[in-house]
Protein backbone atom coordinates (compact mmCIF):
# COMPACT_ATOMS: atom_id res chain seq x y z
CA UNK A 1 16.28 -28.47 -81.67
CA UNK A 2 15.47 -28.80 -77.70
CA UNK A 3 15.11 -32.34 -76.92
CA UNK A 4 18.62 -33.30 -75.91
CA UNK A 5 17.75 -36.66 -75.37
CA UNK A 6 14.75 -38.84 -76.19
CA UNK A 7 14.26 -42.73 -74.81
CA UNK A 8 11.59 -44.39 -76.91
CA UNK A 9 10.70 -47.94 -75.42
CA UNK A 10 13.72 -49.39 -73.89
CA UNK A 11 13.65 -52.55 -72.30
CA UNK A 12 16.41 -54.46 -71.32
CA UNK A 13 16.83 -57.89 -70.19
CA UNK A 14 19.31 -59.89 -67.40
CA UNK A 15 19.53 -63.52 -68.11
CA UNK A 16 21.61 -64.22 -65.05
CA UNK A 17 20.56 -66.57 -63.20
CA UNK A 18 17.44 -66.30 -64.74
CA UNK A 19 16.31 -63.84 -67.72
CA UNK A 20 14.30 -61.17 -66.02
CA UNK A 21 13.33 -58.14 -67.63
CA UNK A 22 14.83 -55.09 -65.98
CA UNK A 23 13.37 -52.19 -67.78
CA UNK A 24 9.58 -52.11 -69.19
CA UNK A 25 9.69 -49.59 -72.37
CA UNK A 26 10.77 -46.83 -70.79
CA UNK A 27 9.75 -43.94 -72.97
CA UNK A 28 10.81 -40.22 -71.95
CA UNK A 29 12.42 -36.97 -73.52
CA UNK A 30 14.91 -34.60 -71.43
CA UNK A 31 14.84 -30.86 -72.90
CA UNK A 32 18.44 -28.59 -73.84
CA UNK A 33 19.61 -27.38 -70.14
CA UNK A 34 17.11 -29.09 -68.22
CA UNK A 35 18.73 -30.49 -64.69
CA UNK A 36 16.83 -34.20 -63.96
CA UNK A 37 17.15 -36.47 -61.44
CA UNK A 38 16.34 -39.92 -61.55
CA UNK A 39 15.45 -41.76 -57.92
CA UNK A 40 13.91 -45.05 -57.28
CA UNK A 41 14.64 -47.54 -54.68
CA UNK A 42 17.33 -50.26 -55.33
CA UNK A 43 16.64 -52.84 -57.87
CA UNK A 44 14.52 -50.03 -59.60
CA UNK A 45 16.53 -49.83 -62.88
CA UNK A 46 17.77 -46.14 -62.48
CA UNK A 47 21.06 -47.23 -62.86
CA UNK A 48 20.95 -49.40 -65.49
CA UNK A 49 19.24 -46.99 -67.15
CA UNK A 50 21.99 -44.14 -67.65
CA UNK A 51 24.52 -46.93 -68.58
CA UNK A 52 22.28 -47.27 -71.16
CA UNK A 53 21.94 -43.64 -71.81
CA UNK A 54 25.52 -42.87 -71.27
CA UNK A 55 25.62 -45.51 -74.91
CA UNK A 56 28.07 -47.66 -72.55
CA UNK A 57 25.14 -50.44 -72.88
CA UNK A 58 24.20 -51.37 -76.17
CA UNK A 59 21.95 -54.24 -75.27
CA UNK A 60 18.53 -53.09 -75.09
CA UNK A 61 15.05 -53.27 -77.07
CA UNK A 62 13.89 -49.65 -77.92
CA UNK A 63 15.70 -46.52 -79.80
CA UNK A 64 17.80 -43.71 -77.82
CA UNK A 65 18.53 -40.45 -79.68
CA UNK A 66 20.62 -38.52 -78.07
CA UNK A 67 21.08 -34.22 -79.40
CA UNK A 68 18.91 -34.92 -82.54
CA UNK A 69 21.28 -37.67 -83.44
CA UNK A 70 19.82 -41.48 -82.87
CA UNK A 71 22.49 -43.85 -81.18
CA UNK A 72 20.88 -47.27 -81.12
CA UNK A 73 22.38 -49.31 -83.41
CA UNK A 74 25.51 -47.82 -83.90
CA UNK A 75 29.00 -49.37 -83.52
CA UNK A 76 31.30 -49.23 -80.56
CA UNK A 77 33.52 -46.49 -82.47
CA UNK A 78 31.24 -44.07 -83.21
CA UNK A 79 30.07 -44.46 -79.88
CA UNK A 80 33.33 -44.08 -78.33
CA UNK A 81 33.23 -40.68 -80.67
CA UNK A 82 30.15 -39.25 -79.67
CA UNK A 83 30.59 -40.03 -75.78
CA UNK A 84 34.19 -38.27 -76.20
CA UNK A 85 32.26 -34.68 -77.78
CA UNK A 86 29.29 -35.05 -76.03
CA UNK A 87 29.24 -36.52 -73.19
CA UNK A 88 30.44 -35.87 -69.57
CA UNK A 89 30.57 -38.26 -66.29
CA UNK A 90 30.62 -37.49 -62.93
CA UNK A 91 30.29 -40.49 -60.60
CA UNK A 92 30.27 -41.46 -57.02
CA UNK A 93 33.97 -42.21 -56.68
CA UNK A 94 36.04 -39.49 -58.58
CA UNK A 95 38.19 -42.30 -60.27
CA UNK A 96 41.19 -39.60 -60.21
CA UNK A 97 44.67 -40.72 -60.93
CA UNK A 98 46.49 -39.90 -57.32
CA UNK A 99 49.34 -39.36 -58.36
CA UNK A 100 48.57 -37.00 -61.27
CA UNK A 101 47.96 -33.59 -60.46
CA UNK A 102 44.74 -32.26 -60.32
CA UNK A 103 45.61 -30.21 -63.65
CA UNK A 104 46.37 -33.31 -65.12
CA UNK A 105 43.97 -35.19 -64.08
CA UNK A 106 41.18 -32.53 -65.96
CA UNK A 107 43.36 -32.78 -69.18
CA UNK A 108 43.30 -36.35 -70.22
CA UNK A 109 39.77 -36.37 -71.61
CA UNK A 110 41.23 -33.49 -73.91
CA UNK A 111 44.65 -35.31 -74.88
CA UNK A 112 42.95 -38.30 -75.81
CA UNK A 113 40.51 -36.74 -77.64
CA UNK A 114 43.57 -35.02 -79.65
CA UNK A 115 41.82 -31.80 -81.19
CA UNK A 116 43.56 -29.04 -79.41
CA UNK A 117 47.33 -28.57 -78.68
CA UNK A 118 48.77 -29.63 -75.07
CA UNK A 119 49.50 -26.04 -74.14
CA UNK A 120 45.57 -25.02 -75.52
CA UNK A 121 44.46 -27.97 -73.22
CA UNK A 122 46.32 -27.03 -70.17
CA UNK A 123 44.38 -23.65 -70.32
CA UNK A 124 41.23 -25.10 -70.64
CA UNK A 125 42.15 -27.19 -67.93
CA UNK A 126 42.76 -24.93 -65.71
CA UNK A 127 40.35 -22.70 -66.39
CA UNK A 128 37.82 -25.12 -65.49
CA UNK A 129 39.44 -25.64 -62.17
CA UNK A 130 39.02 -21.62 -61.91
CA UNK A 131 35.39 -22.24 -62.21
CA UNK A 132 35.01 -24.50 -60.15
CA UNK A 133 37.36 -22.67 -57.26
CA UNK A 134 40.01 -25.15 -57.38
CA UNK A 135 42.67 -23.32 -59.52
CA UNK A 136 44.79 -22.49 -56.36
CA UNK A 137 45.34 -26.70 -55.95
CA UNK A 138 45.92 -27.29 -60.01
CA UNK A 139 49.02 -28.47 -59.49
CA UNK A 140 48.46 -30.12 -56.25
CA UNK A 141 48.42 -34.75 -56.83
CA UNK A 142 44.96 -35.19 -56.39
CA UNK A 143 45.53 -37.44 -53.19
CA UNK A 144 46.82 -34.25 -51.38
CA UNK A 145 43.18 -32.60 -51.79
CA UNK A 146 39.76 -33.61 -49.42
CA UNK A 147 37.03 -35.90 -51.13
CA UNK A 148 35.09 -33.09 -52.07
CA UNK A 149 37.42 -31.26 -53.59
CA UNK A 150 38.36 -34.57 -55.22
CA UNK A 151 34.94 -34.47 -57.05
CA UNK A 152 35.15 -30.94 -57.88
CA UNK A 153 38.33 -32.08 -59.93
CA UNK A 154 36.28 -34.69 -61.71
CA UNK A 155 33.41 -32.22 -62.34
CA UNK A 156 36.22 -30.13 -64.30
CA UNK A 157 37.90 -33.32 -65.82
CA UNK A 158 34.07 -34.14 -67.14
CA UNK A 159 33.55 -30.56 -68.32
CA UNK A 160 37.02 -30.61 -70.55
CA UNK A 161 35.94 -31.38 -74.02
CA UNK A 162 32.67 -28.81 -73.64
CA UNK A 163 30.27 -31.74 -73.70
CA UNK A 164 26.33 -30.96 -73.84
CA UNK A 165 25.18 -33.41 -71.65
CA UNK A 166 26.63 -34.33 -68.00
CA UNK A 167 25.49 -37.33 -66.59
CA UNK A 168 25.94 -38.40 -63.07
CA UNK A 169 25.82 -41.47 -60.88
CA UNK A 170 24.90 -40.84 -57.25
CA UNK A 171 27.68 -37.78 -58.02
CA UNK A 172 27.20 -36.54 -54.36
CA UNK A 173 26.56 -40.08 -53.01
CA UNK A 174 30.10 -40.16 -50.81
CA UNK A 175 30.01 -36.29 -50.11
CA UNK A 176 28.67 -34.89 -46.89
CA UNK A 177 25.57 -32.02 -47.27
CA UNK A 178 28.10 -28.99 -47.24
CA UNK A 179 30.00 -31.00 -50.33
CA UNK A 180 26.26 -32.08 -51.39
CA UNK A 181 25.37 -28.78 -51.16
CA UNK A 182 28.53 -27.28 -53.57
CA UNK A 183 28.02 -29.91 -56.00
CA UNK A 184 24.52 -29.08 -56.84
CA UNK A 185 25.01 -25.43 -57.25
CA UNK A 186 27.99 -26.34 -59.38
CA UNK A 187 25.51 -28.44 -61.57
CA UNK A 188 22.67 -25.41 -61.42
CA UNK A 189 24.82 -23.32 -62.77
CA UNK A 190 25.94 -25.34 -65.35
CA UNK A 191 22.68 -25.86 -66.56
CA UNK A 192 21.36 -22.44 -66.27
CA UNK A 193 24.82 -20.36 -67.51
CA UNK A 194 26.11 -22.42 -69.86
CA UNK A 195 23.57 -24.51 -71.22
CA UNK A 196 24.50 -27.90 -69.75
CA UNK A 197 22.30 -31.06 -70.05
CA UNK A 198 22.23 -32.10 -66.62
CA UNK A 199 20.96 -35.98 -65.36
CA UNK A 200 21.67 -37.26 -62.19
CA UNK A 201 20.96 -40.86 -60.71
CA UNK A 202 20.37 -40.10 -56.68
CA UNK A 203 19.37 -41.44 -53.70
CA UNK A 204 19.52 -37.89 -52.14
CA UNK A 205 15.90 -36.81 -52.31
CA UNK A 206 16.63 -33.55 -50.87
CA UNK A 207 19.54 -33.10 -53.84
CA UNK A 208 16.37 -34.64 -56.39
CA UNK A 209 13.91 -32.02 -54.81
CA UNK A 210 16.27 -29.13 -56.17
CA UNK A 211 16.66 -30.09 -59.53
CA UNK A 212 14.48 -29.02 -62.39
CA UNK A 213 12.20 -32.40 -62.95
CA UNK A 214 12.38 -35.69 -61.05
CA UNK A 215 11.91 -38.88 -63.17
CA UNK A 216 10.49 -41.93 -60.61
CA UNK A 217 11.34 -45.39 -61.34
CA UNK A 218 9.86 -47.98 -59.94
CA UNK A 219 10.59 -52.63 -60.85
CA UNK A 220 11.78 -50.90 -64.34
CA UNK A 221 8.88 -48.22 -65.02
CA UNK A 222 8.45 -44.81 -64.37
CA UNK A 223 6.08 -43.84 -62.16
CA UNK A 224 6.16 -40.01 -62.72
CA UNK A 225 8.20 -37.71 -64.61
């Protein structure tokens, strides 16, 4: 099985103020390890697309099947379920707890998730870090460390529970190019060594131009995948 995820026809609709439809049966399929990108200009629907992709959206017209398994239509538990096994997020602002350490911050996918033991976790956890070069600030609070390092830490915190899939909202969009420029080797080699799932909403067309595919959107279409 190498279609990790498959979007068959999704529209979706705003009806504030007025109903509009946002996204015009949007039909693609994203293979095991591929790295994608997803541009458009504002207003496109890129965005509202991976909520809808990351299952966090359930309102749509159209079926999603996401690692052989189809999601539309199930209910907010199993949802909750899947995105905690399968699923990792990476998004503009790190969303790290300051005052945790950076270890601890990586860990709280894991202890919420509840399968391994807190000292099996902490490993993990900092083994990640290790990958990512940030073992050496583990225990640091994750105020005490620069933005990109910040982001590094949430690359590690979305990487905890082994998920197939990463997906990632303008994940470089508050970096500068030499954090940019760490962050998408980080994701390369994520998707080439280990197998990761890797899709990216950008705005960095230079960061899209690297990736494996680019997916266009354009007023809720694609335009070229």
């Amino acid at each position: 099985m190498n279609i990790a995820l498959r979007a068959e026809n999704i529209s979706k609709y705003f009806t504030e103020p007025d109903k509009f439809k946002v996204l015009k049966e949007v039909s693609f399929e994203i293979h095991r390890g591929e790295f994608v990108s997803i541009i458009g200009k504002s207003g496109s629907g890129k965005s509202t697309l991976l909520y809808i992709l990351s299952t966090m959206d359930t309102d749509y017209e159209g079926t999603l099947d996401l690692n052989g398994e189809k999601i539309t239509g199930r209910n907010q538990n199993s949802l909750a379920a899947f995105r905690n096994e399968n699923l990792g997020f990476v998004f503009q602002f790190h969303y790290l707890l300051p005052d945790f350490s950076c270890l601890r911050n990586v860990m709280i996918p894991a202890l919420r998730l509840g399968i391994l033991s807190k000292e099996e976790i902490e490993y993990n956890a900092y083994e990640k870090l290790k990958m990512l070069g940030m073992d050496h600030q583990a225990l640091k609070s994750a105020s005490k460390v620069s933005g990109g390092q910040q982001q590094r830490v949430a690359i590690a915190r979305a990487l905890i529970n082994e998920p197939s899939i990463i997906m990632g909202d303008e994940p470089t969009g508050n970096l500068d190019s030499k954090n940019t420029a760490v962050v998408f080797d980080i994701f390369k080699e994520l998707a080439i060594e280990h197998k990761k799932t890797i899709i990216t909403v950008t705005h960095d067309n230079d960061f899209a131009a690297k990736s494996d595919r680019i997916i266009e959107m354009q007023d809720g279409k694609i335009i070229s995948l």
